[in-house]
Each structure stands twice: as C-alpha cells, then as structure tokens.
C-alpha atoms as a PDB file:
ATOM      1  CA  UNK A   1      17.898   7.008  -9.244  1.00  0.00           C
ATOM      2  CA  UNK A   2      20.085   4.297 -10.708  1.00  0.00           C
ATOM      3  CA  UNK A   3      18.566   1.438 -12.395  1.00  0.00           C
ATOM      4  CA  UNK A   4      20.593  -1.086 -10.024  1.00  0.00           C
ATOM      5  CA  UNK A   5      18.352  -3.229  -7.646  1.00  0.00           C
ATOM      6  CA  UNK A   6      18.914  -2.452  -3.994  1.00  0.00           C
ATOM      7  CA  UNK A   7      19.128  -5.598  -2.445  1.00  0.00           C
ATOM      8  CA  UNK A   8      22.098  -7.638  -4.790  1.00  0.00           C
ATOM      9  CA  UNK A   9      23.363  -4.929  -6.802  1.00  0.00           C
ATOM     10  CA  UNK A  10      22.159  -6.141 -10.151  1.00  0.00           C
ATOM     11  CA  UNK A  11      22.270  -3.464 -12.692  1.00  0.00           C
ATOM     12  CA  UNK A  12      22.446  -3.079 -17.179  1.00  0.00           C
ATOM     13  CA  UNK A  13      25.038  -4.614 -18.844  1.00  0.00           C
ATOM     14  CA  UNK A  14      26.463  -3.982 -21.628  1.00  0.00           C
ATOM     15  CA  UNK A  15      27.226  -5.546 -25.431  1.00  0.00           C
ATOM     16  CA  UNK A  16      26.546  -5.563 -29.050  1.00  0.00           C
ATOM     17  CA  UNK A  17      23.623  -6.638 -31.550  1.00  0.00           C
ATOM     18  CA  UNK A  18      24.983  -9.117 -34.313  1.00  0.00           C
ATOM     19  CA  UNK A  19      22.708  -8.912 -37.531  1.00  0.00           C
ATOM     20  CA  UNK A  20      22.888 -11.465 -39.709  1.00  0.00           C
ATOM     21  CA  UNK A  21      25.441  -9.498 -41.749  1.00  0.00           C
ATOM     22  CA  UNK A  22      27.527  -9.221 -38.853  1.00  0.00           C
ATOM     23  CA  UNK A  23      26.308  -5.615 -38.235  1.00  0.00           C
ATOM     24  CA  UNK A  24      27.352  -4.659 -34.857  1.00  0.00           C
ATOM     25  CA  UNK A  25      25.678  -1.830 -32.841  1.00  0.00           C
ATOM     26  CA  UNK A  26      25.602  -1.480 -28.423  1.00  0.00           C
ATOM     27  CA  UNK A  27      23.100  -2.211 -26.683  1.00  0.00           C
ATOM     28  CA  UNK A  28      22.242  -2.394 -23.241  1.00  0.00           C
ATOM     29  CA  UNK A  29      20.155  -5.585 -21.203  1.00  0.00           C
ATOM     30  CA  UNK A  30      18.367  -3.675 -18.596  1.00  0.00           C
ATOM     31  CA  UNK A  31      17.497  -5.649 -15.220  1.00  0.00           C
ATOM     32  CA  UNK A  32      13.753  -6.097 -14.643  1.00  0.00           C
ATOM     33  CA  UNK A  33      13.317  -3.453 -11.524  1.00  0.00           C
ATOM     34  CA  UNK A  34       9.552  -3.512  -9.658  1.00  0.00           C
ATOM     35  CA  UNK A  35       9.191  -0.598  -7.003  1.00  0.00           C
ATOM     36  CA  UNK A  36       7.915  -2.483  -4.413  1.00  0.00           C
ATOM     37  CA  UNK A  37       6.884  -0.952  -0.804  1.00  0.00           C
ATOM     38  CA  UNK A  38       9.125  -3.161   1.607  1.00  0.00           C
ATOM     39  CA  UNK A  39      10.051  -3.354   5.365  1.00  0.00           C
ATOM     40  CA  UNK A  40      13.703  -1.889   5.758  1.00  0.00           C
ATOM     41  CA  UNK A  41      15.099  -1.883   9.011  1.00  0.00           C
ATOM     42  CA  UNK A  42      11.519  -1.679  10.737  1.00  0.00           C
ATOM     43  CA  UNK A  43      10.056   0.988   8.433  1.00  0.00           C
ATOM     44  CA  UNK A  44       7.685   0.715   5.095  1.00  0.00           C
ATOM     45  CA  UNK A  45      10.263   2.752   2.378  1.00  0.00           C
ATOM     46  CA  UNK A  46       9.730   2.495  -1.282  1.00  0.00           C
ATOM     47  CA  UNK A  47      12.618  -0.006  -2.772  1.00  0.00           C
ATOM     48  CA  UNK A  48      13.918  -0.831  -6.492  1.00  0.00           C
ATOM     49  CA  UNK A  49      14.024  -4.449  -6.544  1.00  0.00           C
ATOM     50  CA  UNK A  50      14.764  -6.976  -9.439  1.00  0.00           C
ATOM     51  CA  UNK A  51      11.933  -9.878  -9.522  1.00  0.00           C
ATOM     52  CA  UNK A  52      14.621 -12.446  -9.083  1.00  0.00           C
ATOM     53  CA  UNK A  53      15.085 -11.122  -5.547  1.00  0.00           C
ATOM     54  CA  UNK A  54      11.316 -10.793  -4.656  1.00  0.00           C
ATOM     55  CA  UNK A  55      11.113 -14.578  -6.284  1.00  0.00           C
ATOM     56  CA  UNK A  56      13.992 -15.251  -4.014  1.00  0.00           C
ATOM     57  CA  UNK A  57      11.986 -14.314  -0.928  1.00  0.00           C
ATOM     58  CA  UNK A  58      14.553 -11.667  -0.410  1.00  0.00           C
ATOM     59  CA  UNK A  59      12.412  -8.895  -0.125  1.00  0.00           C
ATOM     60  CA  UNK A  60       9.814  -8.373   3.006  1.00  0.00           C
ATOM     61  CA  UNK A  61       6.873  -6.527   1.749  1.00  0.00           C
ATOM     62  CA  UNK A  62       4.896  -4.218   3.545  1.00  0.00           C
ATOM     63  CA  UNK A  63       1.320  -4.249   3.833  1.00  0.00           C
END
C-alpha cells in the first residue's frame, strides 16, 4: 500500500539535504500515516490516515 493518506491525498515529497558545504543528496519528507480503524460508508475498515486529518476531525473512528 502507498504511503498517501486516504482521506486528502497527502503523500512524500521530495528534495535535497544542504550540508554546510553545500553537499547535496535526495531525500524524501514522509507524511506522518496512523492506521486507524474508522467508519467508511457505514462499515469499521482499517484506513491510512495522516494525524493532521484525525486532528482535523476528518476521520470518524470506530469503536
């Protein structure tokens, strides 16, 4: 499975590491994915979701 949250699409981007002697290398910024056991459509399914969108009150958790 992707590492993209399923509720706003957030997902790595992409750039480089600057040393201090302008040494360059990529590197990636991952988002910050919970699995979190949410009602979709009526039903309890397992969900990847960043923590800004279960902040956000985005996500309805299951019991």
């Amino acid at each position: 499975m992707a590492m993209k949250c399923e509720y706003c699409g957030k997902a790595p981007s992409y750039g480089n590491v600057v040393s201090h002697a302008n040494n360059t290398r990529r590197r990636r910024w991952n988002p910050n994915l919970k699995s979190v056991r949410a009602l979709v459509s009526g039903a309890r399914k397992r969900v990847k979701v960043c923590t800004a969108c279960i902040r956000a009150g985005k996500v309805k958790k299951a019991a």
